[in-house]
Each structure stands twice: as C-alpha cells, then as structure tokens.
C-alpha atoms as a PDB file:
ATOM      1  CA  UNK A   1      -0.714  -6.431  37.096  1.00  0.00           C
ATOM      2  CA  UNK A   2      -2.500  -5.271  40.056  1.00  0.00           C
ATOM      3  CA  UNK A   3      -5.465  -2.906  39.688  1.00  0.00           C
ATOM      4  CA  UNK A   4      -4.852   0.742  39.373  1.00  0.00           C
ATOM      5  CA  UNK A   5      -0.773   0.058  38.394  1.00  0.00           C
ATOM      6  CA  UNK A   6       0.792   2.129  35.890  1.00  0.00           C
ATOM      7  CA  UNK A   7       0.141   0.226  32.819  1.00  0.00           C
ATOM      8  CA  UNK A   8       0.247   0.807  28.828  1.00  0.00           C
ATOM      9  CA  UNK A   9      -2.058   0.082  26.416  1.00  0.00           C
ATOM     10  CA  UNK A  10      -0.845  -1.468  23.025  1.00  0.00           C
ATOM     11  CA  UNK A  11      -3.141  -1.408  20.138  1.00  0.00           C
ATOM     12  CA  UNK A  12      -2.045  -2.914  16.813  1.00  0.00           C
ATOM     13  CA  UNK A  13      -3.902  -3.596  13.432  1.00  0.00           C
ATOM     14  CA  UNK A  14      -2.672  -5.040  10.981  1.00  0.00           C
ATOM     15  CA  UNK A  15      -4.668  -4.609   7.761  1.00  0.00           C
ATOM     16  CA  UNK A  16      -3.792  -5.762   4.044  1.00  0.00           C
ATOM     17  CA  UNK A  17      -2.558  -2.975   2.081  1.00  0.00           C
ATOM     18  CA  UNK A  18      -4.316  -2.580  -1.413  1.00  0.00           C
ATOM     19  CA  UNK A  19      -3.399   0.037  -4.501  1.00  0.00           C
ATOM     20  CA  UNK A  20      -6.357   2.093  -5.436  1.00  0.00           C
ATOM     21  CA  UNK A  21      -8.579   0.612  -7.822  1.00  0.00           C
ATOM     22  CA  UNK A  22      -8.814   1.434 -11.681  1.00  0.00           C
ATOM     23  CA  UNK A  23     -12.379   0.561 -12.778  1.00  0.00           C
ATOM     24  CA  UNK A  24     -13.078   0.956 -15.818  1.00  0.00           C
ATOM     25  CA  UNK A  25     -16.073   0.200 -17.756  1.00  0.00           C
ATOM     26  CA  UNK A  26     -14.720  -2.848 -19.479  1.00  0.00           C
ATOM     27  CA  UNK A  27     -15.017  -4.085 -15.844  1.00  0.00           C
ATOM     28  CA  UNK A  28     -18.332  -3.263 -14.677  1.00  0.00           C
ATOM     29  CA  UNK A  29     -19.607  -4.648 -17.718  1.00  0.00           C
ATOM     30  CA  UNK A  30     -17.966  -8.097 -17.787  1.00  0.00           C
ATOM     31  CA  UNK A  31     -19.321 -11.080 -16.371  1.00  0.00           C
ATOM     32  CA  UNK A  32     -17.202 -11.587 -13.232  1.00  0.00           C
ATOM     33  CA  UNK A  33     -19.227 -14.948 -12.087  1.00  0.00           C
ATOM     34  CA  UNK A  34     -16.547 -17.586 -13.194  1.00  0.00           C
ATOM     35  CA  UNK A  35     -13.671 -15.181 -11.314  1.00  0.00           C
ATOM     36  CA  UNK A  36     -15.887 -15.170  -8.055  1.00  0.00           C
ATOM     37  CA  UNK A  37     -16.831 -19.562  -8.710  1.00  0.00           C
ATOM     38  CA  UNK A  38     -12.746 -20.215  -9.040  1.00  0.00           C
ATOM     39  CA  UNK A  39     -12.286 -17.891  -6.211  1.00  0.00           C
ATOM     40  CA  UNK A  40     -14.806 -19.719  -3.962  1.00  0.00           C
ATOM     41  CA  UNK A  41     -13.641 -23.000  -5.005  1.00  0.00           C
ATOM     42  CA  UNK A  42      -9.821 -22.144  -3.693  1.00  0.00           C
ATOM     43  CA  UNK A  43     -11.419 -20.707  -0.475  1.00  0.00           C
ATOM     44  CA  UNK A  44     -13.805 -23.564   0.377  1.00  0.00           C
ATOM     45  CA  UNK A  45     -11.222 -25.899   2.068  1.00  0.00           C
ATOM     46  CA  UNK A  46      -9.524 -23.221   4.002  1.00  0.00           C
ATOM     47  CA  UNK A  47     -10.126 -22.433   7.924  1.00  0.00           C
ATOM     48  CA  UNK A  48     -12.267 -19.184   8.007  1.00  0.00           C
ATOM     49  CA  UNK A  49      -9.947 -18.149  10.593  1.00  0.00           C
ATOM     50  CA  UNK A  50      -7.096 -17.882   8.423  1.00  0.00           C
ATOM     51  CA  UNK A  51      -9.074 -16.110   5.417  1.00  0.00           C
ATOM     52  CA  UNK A  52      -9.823 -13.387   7.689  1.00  0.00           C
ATOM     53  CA  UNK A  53      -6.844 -12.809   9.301  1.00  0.00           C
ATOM     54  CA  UNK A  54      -4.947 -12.641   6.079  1.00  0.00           C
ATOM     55  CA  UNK A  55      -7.392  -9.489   5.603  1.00  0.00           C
ATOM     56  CA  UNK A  56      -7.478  -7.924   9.313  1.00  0.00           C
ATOM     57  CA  UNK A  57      -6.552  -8.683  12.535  1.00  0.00           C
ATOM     58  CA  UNK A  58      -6.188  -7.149  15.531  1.00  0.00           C
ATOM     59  CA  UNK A  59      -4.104  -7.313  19.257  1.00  0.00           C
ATOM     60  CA  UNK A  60      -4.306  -5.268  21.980  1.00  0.00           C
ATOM     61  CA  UNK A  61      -2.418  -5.469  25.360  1.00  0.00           C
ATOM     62  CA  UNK A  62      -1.748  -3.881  28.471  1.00  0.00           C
ATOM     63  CA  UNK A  63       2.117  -3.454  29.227  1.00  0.00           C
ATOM     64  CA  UNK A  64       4.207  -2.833  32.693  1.00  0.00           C
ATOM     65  CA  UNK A  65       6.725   0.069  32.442  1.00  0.00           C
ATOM     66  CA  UNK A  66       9.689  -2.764  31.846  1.00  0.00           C
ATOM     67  CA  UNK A  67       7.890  -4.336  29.287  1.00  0.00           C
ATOM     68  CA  UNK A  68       6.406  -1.031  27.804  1.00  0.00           C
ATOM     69  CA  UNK A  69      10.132   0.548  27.572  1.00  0.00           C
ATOM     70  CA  UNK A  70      11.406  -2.924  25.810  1.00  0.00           C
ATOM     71  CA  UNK A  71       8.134  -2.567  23.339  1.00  0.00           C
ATOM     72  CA  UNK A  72       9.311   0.863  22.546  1.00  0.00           C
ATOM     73  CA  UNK A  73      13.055  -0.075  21.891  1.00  0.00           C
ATOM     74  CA  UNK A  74      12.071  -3.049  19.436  1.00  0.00           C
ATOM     75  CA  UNK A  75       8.285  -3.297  18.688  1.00  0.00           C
ATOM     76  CA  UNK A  76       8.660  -5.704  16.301  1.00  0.00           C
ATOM     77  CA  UNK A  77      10.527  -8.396  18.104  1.00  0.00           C
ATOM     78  CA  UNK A  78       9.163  -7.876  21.243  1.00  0.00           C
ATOM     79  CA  UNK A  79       7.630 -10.790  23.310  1.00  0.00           C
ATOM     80  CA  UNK A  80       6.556 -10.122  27.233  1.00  0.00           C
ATOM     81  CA  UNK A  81       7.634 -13.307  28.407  1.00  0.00           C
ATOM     82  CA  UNK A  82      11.486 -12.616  27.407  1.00  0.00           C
ATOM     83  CA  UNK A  83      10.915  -9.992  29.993  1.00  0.00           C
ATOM     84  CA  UNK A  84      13.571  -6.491  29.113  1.00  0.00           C
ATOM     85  CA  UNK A  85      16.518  -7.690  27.287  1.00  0.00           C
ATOM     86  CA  UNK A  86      20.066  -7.229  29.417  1.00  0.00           C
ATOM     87  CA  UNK A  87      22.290  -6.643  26.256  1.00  0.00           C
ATOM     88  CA  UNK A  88      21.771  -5.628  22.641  1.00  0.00           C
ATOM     89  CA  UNK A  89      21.360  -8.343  20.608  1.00  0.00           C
ATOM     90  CA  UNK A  90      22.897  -8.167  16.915  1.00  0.00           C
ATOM     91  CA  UNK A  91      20.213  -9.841  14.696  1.00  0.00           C
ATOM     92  CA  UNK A  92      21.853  -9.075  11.985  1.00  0.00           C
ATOM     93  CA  UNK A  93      25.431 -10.137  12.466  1.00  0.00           C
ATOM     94  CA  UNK A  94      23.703 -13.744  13.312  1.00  0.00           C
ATOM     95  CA  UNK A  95      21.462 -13.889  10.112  1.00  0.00           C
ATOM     96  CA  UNK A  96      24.669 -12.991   8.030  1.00  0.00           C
ATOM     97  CA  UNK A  97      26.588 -15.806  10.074  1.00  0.00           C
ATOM     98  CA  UNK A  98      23.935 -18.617   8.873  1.00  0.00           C
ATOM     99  CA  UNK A  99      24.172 -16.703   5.365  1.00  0.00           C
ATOM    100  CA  UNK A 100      21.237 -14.566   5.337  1.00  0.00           C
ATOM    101  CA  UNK A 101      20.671 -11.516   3.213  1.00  0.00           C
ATOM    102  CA  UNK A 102      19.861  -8.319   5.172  1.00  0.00           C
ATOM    103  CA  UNK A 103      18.271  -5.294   4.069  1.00  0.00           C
ATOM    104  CA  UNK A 104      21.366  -3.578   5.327  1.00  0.00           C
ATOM    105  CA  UNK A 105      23.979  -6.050   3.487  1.00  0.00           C
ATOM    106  CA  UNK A 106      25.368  -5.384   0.065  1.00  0.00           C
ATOM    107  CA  UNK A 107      25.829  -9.345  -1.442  1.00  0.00           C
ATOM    108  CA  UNK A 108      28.051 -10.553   1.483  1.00  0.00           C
ATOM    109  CA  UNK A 109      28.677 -14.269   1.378  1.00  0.00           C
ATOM    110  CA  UNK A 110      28.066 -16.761   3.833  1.00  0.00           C
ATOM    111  CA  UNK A 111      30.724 -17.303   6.515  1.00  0.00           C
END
C-alpha cells in the first residue's frame, strides 16, 4: 500500500478460554510437585513456539478497502491473497457433498 492510503487495521487475539477456578483448601494444601514433574516431562520435547501459542497469540494487519470489505463479509475464512471473492461460495453445500456434518445439518447422509 502506498503511504498515507486509506487502510484498515486488523487486530486479533486469540487467547485460551478457561472456567473460573474453584480452589479450595484441599488444593492449596496438597503437594502439587509430581502434577507440575509429569507436566514438565510432557512439555520438554515440544517446540516452545507451539506451547505458547496454544496459550496466546496474536496478528495484526493493515487491510485495503477491497480486502477490508471481504474481511468484514467472512472474517473467518478470509485470506488477502484470494483477493474479494466474485460469487458466494456455499461451504456448506460442499462439506455435506464429501459427507460432512454441519452445525446447520440435522443427520443428513452423505451423497
């Protein structure tokens, strides 16, 4: 984009979602130490990368008007490159057609 174009900003985080905590005394007074060793041990062959995005990560990106009105009409399967999509595209209708389950299908069977 050139400088000083209309442009939008995009800011998404995308956090893991925990229930409120119960803690009762039980658990503050229990040794926790093999929970945290097993814990460790599962985490000490993974890529720190992937540990802490599967707690928080983050994107942020400047959009074009084309690309900031084809954000707004599907955020979630947008993708800049693809550039604004010329027709509506039934996602749904093709998942059924391979079989798929949708959360807007009773139990249809595959076709």
């Amino acid at each position: 984009m050139k400088k000083g174009a209309l442009r939008y900003s995009v800011k998404i985080d995308v956090r893991a979602a925990y229930d409120q905590l119960e803690i009762s005394l039980a658990d503050l007074v229990r040794d926790h130490r093999a929970e945290i060793l097993a814990l460790i041990e599962r985490m000490k062959h993974k890529d720190p990368k992937e540990i802490e995005e599967t707690v928080y990560k983050n994107f942020a990106f400047d959009l074009c008007p084309a690309c900031q009105r084809a954000y707004i009409r599907e955020p979630l399967r947008f993708h800049p490159e693809m550039g604004i999509p010329e027709s509506d595209i039934d996602i749904d209708g093709f998942l059924r057609s391979l079989g798929v389950k949708t959360d807007n299908d009773e139990d249809i069977p595959p076709a």
